[in-house]
Protein backbone atom coordinates (compact mmCIF):
# COMPACT_ATOMS: atom_id res chain seq x y z
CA UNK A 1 8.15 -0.07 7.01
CA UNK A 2 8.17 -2.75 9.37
CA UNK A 3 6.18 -1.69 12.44
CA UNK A 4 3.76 -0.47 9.30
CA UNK A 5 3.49 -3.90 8.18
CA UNK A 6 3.33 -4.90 11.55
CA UNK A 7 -0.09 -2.82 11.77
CA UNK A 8 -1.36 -3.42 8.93
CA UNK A 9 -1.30 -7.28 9.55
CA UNK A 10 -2.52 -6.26 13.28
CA UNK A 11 -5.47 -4.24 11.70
CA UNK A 12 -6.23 -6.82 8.88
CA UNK A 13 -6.70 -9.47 11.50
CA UNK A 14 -9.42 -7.17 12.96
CA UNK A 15 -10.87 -6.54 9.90
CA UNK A 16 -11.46 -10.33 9.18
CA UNK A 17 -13.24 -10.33 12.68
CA UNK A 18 -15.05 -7.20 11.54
CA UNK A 19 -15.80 -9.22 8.20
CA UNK A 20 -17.44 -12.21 9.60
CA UNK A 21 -19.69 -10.61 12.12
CA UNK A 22 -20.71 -8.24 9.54
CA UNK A 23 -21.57 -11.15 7.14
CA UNK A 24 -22.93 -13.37 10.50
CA UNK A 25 -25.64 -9.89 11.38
CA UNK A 26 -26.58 -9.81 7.66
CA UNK A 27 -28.12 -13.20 7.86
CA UNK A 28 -29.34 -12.67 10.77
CA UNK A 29 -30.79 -9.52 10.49
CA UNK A 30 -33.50 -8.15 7.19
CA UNK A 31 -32.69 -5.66 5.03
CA UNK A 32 -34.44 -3.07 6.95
CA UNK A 33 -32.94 -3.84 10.19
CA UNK A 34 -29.79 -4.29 8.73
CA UNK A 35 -29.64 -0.24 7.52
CA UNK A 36 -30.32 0.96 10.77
CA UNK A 37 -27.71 -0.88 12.23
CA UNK A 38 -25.25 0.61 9.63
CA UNK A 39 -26.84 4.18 10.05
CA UNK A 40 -26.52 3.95 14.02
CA UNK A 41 -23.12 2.37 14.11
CA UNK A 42 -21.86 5.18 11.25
CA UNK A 43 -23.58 7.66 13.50
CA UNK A 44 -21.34 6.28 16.68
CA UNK A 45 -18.49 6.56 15.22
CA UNK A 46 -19.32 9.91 13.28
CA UNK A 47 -20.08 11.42 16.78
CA UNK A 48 -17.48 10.07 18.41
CA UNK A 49 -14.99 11.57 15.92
CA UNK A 50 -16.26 15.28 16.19
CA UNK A 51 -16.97 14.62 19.84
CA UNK A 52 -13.44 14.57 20.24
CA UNK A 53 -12.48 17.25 19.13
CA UNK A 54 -9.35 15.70 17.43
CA UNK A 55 -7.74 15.28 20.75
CA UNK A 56 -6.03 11.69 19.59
CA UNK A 57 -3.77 13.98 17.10
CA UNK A 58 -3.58 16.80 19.67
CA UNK A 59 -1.94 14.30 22.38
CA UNK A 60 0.22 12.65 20.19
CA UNK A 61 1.75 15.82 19.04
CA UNK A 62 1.83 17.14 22.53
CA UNK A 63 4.26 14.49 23.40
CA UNK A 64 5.94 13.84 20.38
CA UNK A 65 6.99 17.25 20.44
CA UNK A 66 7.56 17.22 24.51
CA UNK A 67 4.93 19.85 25.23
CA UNK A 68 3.51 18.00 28.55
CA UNK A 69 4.77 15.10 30.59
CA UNK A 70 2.69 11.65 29.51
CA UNK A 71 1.02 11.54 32.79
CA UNK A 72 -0.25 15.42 32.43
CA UNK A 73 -1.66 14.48 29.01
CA UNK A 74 -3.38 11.20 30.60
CA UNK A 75 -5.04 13.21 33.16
CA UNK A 76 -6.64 16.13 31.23
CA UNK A 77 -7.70 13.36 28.66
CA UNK A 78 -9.27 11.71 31.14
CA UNK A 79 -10.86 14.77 32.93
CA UNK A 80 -12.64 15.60 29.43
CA UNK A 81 -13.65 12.00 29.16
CA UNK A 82 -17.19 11.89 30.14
CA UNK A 83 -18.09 15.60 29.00
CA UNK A 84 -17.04 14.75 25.73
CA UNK A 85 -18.93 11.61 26.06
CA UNK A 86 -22.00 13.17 27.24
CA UNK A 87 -21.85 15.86 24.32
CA UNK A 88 -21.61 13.04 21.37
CA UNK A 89 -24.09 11.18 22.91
CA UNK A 90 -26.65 13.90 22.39
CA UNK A 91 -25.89 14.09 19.28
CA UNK A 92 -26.38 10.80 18.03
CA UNK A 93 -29.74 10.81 19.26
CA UNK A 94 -30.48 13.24 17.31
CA UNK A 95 -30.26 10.95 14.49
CA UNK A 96 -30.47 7.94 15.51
CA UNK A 97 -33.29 4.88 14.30
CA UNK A 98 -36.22 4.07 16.05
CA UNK A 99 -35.37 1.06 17.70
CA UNK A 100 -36.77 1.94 21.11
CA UNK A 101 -35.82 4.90 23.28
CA UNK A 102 -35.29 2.45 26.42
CA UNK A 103 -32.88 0.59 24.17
CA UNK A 104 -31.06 3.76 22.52
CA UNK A 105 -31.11 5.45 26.24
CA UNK A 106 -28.55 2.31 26.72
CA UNK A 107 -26.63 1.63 24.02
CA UNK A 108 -25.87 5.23 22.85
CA UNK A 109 -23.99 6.24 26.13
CA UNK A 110 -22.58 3.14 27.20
CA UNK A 111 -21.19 2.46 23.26
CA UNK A 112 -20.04 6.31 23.46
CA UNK A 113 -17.99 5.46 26.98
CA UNK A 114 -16.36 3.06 25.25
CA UNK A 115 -15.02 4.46 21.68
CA UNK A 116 -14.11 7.74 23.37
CA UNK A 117 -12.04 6.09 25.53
CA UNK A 118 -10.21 4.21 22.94
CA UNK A 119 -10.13 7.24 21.25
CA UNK A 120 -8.45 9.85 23.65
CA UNK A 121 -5.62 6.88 24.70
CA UNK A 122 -4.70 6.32 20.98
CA UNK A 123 -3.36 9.68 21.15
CA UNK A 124 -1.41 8.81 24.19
CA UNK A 125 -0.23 5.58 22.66
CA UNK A 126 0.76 6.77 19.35
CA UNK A 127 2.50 10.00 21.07
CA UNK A 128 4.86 7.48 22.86
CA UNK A 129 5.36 5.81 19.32
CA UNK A 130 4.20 2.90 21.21
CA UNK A 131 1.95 1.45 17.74
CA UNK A 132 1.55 -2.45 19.06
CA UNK A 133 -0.74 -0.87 21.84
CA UNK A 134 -2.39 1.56 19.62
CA UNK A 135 -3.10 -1.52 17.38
CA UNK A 136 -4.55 -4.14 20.31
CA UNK A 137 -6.79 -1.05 21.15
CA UNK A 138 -7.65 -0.47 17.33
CA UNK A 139 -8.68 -4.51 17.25
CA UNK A 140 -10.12 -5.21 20.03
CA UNK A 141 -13.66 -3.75 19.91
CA UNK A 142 -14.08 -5.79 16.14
CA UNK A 143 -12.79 -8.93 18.37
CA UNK A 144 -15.00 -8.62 21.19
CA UNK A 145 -18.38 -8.13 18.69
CA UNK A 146 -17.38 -11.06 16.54
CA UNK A 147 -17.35 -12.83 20.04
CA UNK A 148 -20.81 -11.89 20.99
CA UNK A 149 -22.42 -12.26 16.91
CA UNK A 150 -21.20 -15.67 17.34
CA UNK A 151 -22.75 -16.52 19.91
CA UNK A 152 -26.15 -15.25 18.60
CA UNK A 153 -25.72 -17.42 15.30
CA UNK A 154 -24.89 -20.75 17.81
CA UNK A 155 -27.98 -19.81 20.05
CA UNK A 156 -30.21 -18.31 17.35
CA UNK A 157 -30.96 -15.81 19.39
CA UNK A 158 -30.56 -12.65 17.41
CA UNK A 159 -32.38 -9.07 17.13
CA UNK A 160 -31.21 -5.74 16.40
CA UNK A 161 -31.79 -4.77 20.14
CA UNK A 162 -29.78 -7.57 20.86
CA UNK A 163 -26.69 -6.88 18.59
CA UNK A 164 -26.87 -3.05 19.78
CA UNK A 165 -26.44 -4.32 23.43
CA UNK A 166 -23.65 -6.27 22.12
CA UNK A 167 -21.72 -3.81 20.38
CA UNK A 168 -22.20 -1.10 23.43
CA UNK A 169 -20.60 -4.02 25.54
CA UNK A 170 -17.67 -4.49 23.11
CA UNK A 171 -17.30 -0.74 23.01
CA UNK A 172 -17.26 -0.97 26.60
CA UNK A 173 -14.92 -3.18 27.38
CA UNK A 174 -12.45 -2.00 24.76
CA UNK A 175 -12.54 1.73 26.20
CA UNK A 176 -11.45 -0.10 29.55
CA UNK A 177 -8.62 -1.76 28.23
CA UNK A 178 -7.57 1.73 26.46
CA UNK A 179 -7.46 3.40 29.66
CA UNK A 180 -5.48 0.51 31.29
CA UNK A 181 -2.65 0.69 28.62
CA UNK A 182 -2.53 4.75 28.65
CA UNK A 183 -2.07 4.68 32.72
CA UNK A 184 0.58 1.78 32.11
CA UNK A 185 3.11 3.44 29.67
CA UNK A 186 1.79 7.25 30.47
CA UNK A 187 1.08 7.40 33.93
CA UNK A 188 -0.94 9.70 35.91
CA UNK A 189 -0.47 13.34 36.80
CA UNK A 190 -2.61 16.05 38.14
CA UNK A 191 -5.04 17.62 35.64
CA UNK A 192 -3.45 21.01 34.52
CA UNK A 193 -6.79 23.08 33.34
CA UNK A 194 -4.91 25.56 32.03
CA UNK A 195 -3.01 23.00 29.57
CA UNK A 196 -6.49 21.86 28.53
CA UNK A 197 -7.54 24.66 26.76
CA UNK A 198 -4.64 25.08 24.07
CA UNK A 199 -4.64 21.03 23.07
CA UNK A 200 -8.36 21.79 22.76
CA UNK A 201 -7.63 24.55 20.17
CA UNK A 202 -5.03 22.68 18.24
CA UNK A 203 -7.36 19.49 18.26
CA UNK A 204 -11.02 21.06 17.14
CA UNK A 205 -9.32 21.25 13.69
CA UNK A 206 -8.04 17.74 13.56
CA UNK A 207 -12.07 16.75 14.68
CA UNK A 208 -13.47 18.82 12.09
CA UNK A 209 -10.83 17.36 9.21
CA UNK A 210 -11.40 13.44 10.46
CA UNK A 211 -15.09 13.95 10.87
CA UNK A 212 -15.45 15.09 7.27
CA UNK A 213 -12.98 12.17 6.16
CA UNK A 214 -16.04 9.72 7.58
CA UNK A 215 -18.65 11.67 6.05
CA UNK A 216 -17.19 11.53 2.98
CA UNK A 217 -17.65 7.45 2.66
CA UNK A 218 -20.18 6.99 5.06
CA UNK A 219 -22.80 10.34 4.22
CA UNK A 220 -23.95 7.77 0.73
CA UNK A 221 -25.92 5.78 3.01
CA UNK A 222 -27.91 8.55 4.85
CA UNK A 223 -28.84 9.95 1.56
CA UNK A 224 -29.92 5.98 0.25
CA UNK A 225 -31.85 5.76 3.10
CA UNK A 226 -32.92 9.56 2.63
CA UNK A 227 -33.83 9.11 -1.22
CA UNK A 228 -34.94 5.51 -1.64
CA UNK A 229 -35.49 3.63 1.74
CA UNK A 230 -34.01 1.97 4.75
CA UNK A 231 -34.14 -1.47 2.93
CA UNK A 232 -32.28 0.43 0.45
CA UNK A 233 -29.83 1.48 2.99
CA UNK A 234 -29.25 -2.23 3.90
CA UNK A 235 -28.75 -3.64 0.49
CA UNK A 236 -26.10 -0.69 0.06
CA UNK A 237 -24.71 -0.72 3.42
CA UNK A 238 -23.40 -4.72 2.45
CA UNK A 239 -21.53 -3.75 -0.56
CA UNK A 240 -20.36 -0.62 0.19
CA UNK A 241 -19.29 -1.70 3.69
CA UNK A 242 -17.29 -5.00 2.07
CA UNK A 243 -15.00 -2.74 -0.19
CA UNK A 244 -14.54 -0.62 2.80
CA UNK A 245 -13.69 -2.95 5.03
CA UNK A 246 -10.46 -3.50 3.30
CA UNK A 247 -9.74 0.33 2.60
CA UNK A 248 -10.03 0.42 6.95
CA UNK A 249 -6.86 -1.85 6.38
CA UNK A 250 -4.69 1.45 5.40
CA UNK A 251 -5.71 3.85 8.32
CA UNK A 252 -4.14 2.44 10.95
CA UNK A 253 -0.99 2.17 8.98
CA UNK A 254 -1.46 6.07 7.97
CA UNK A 255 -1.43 6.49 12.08
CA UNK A 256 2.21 4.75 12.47
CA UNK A 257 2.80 7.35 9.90
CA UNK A 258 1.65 10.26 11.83
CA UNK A 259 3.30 9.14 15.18
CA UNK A 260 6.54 8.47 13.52
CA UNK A 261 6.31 12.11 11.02
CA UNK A 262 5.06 14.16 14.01
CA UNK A 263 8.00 12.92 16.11
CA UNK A 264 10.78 13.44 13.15
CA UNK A 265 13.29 15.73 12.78
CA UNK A 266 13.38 16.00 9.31
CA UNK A 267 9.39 16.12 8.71
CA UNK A 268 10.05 17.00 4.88
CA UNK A 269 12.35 13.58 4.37
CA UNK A 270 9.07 12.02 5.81
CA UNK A 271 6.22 13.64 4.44
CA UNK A 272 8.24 12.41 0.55
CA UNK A 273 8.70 9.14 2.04
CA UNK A 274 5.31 8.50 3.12
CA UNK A 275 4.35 9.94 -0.02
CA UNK A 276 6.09 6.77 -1.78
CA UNK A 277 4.63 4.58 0.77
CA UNK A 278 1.13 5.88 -0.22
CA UNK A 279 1.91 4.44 -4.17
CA UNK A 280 2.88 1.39 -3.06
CA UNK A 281 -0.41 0.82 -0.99
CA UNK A 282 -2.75 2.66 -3.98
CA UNK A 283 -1.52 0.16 -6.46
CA UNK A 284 -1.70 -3.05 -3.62
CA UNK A 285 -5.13 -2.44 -3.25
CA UNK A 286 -6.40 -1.73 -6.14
CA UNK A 287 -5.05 -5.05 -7.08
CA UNK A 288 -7.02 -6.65 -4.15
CA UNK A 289 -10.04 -4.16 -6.02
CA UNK A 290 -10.05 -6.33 -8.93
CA UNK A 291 -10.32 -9.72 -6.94
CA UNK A 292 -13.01 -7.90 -5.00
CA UNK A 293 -15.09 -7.45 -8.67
CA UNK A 294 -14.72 -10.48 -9.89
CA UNK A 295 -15.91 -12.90 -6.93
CA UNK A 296 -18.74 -10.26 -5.81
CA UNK A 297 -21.70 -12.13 -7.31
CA UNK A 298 -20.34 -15.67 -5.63
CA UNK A 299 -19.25 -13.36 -2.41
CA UNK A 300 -22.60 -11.65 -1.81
CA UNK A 301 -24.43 -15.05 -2.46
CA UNK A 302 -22.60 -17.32 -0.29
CA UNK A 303 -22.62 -14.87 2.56
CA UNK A 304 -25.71 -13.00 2.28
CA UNK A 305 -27.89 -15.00 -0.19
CA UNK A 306 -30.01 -13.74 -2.87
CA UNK A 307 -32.02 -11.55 -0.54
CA UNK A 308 -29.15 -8.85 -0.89
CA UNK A 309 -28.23 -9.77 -4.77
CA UNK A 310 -28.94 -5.97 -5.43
CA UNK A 311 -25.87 -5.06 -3.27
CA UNK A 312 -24.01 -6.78 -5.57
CA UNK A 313 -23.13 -4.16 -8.13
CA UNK A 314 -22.81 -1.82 -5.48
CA UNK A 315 -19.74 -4.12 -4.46
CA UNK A 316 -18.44 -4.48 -8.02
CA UNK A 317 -18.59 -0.22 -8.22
CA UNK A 318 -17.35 0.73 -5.10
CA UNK A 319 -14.55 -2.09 -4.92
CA UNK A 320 -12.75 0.60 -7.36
CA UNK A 321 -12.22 2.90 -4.38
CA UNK A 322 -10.36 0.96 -2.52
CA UNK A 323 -7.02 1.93 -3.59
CA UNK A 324 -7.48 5.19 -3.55
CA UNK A 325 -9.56 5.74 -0.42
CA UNK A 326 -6.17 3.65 1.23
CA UNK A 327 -4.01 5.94 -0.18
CA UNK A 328 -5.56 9.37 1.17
CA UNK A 329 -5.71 7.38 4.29
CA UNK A 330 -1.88 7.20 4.27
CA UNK A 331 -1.48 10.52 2.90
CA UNK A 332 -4.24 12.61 5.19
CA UNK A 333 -2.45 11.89 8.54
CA UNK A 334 1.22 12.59 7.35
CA UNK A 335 -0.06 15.96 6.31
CA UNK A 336 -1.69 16.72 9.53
CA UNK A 337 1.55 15.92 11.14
CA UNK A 338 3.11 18.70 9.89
CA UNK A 339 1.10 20.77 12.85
CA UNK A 340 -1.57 22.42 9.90
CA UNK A 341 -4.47 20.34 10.49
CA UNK A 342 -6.99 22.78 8.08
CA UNK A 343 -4.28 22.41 5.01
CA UNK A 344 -6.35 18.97 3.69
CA UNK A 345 -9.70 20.75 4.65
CA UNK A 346 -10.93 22.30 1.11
CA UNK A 347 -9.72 19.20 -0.67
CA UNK A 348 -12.36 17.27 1.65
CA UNK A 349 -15.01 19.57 1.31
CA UNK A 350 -15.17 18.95 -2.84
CA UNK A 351 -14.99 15.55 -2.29
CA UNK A 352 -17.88 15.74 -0.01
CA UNK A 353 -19.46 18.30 -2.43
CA UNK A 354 -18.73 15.73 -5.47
CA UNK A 355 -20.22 12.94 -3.63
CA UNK A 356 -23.69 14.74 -2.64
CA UNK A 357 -23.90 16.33 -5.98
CA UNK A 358 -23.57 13.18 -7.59
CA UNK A 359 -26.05 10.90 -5.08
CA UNK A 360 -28.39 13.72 -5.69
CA UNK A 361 -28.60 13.26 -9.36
CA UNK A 362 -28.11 9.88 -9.83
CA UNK A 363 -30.02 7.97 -7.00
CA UNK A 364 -32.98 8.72 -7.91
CA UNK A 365 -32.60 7.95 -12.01
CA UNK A 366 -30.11 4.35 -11.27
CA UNK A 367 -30.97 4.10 -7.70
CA UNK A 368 -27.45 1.97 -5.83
CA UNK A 369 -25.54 2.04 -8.61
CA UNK A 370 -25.55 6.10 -9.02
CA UNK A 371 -24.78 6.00 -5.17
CA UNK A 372 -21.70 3.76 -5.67
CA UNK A 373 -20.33 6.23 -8.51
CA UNK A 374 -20.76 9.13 -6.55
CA UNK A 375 -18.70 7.24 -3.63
CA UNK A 376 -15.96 6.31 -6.42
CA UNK A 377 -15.94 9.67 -8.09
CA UNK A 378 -15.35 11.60 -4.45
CA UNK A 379 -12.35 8.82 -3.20
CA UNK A 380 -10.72 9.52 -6.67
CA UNK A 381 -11.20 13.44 -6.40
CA UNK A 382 -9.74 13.05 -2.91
CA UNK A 383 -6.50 11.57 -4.24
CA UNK A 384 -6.66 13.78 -6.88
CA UNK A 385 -6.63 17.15 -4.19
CA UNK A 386 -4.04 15.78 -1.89
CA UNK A 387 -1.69 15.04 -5.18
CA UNK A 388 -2.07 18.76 -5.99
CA UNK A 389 -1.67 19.68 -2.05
CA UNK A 390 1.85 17.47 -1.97
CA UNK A 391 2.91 19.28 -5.41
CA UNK A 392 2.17 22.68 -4.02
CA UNK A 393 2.78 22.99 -0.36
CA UNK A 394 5.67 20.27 -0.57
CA UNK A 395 7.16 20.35 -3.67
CA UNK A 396 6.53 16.46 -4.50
CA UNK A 397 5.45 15.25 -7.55
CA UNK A 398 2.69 13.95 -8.93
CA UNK A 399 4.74 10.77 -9.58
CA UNK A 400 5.60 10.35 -6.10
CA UNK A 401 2.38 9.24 -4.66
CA UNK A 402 1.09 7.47 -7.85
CA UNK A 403 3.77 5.61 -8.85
CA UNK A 404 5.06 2.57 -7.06
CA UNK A 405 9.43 3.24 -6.89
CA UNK A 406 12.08 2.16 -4.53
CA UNK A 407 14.10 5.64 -5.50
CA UNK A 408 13.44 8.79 -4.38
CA UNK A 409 12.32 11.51 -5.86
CA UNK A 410 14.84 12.50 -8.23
CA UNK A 411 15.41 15.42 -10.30
């Protein structure tokens, strides 16, 4: 409990940096401008997640489990560096805004660099249980934009081409710092091909699982943008991104829980433990959920002014997904660590399914606010699978991960 507090303070610290450049590029930028750069950042990181193939879980359960020697698993990581690179940066051009194909030709590959290098060394880090690293590499991107937003709002200098240079850099520069810390405590072998292949395998299922976890909060504002507009996008993209900002909080912590459960001998003692853990944080943000309703209308206008009061209710809505979208955030990892990444996968699919299903019939009729109740409904139908996925494949109660207690299970 307290290298996870230790995280979670680490990662709340970056989310406060997060926070204010967020609220710094949304007076800064309009509405319109402001969606793409939530749809091209959302598409970064979507890309970057699949383009990795889930080799950050892979590599941590390589060496927690002593499969390969840290310097073995530091070489082949970095050997599949640029190719994976390479291969998500095609496919975020695909979708990505028309800001300017010199500008995208930039930012897409030199932003990619950077995340899948933080990326592939988190699974180093957190494979050597070594979670203060994993958390300076988890913060420092957030750190490095605030940094730069700043110094657009002092200079008043600001334009979406801009801020995309500036978050390539900080992608950059935190990538570099990644590989630094996975040379320092892993070393450096020789690239083993034929070790590649099989930490592929057992990380393609991990990418698919953690790419559909994105989706599921961040696929509302492609269909906003898809069904209404990319002003639309914008005004949703501030409150949706405000409530999420906190649920963020949670994953790193549900990462100290994967090192440490992947590297147990008793995995079972830990999956019910972590499953008690997960209460604890449902209820602790869902308190934070409330504070989050009540001082949205003062929030959004202090921060954003009345051009986004629209985004507004969409903060009041979505706030109620907090807790729950930072308990399956808890909960996911630890059941990935048990070495069967595709167990969560159907649970994820209906809460993608509910989601869609739900944007598609209510955007159009109540516009934001049927967007932020689809989002709600899927986080809640996510807790609501991996409950039934602890009670069946674990034997845990429902109890367990819903309600905060200090005991175990019991009879």
């Amino acid at each position: 409990m307290r290298r996870i507090a230790a995280v979670l303070v680490g990662r709340s610290m970056a989310r406060v940096a997060q926070f204010v450049a967020f609220l710094l590029l949304g007076r800064m930028l309009d509405p319109s401008d402001f969606g793409w750069y939530g749809i091209l950042t959302a598409s970064i990181v979507l890309a970057a997640q699949i383009g990795s193939i889930g080799l950050r879980q892979a590599a941590a359960v390589w060496l927690g489990q002593g499969k390969d020697t840290p310097g073995q698993v530091v070489a082949n990581l970095l050997t599949l560096w640029p190719v994976l690179s390479a291969l998500s940066v095609v496919g975020v051009l695909l979708v990505a805004p028309p800001v300017g194909a010199v500008g995208l030709a930039f930012v897409i590959p030199v932003a990619m660099l950077g995340a899948m290098a933080v990326i592939l060394m988190q699974g180093v880090l957190l494979g050597l249980g070594r979670t203060t690293a994993f958390g300076l590499t988890d913060s420092l991107m957030p750190m490095l934009l605030l940094v730069a937003v700043a110094g657009f709002a002092l200079t008043g200098q600001a334009s979406l081409g801009a801020v995309l240079v500036a978050l390539a850099g900080s992608y950059l520069l935190a990538g570099g710092v990644a590989i630094v810390m996975g040379l320092r405590w892993g070393g450096l072998a020789r690239p083993e091909p034929s070790r590649i292949v099989p930490m592929v395998r057992h990380g393609f299922a991990f990418a698919v699982n953690v790419f559909l976890i994105l989706l599921s909060t961040r696929i509302s504002l492609f269909l906003v943008e898809g069904l209404a507009s990319a002003e639309a996008a914008g005004q949703f993209f501030v409150g949706q991104r405000l409530s999420d900002v906190l649920g963020e909080v949670a994953m790193a912590a549900g990462f100290v829980l994967f090192s440490d459960t992947v590297r147990a001998e008793d995995r079972a003692a830990a999956m019910r433990a972590n499953a008690r853990i997960a209460a604890f944080v449902l209820w602790g943000f869902t308190g934070l959920s409330i504070v989050v309703m009540l001082l949205a209308a003062p929030l959004v206008a202090l921060t954003f002014g009345e051009t986004y009061a629209p985004a507004v209710p969409v903060l009041q809505i979505t706030a109620l997904a907090i807790g729950p979208a930072a308990a399956t955030k808890l909960i996911y990892p630890t059941l990935t660590a048990q070495g069967r990444p595709l167990i969560a996968t159907p649970v994820i699919l209906v809460g993608i399914a509910v989601n869609v299903a739900l944007s598609l019939v209510l955007i159009p009729g109540f516009g934001l606010t049927g967007a932020a109740i689809a989002l709600v409904a899927s986080q809640v139908a996510l807790l609501a699978g991996y409950g039934v996925v602890l009670k069946r494949r674990f034997e845990i109660p429902y109890r367990t991960s819903l309600i905060p207690s200090l005991r175990g299970d019991g009879p």
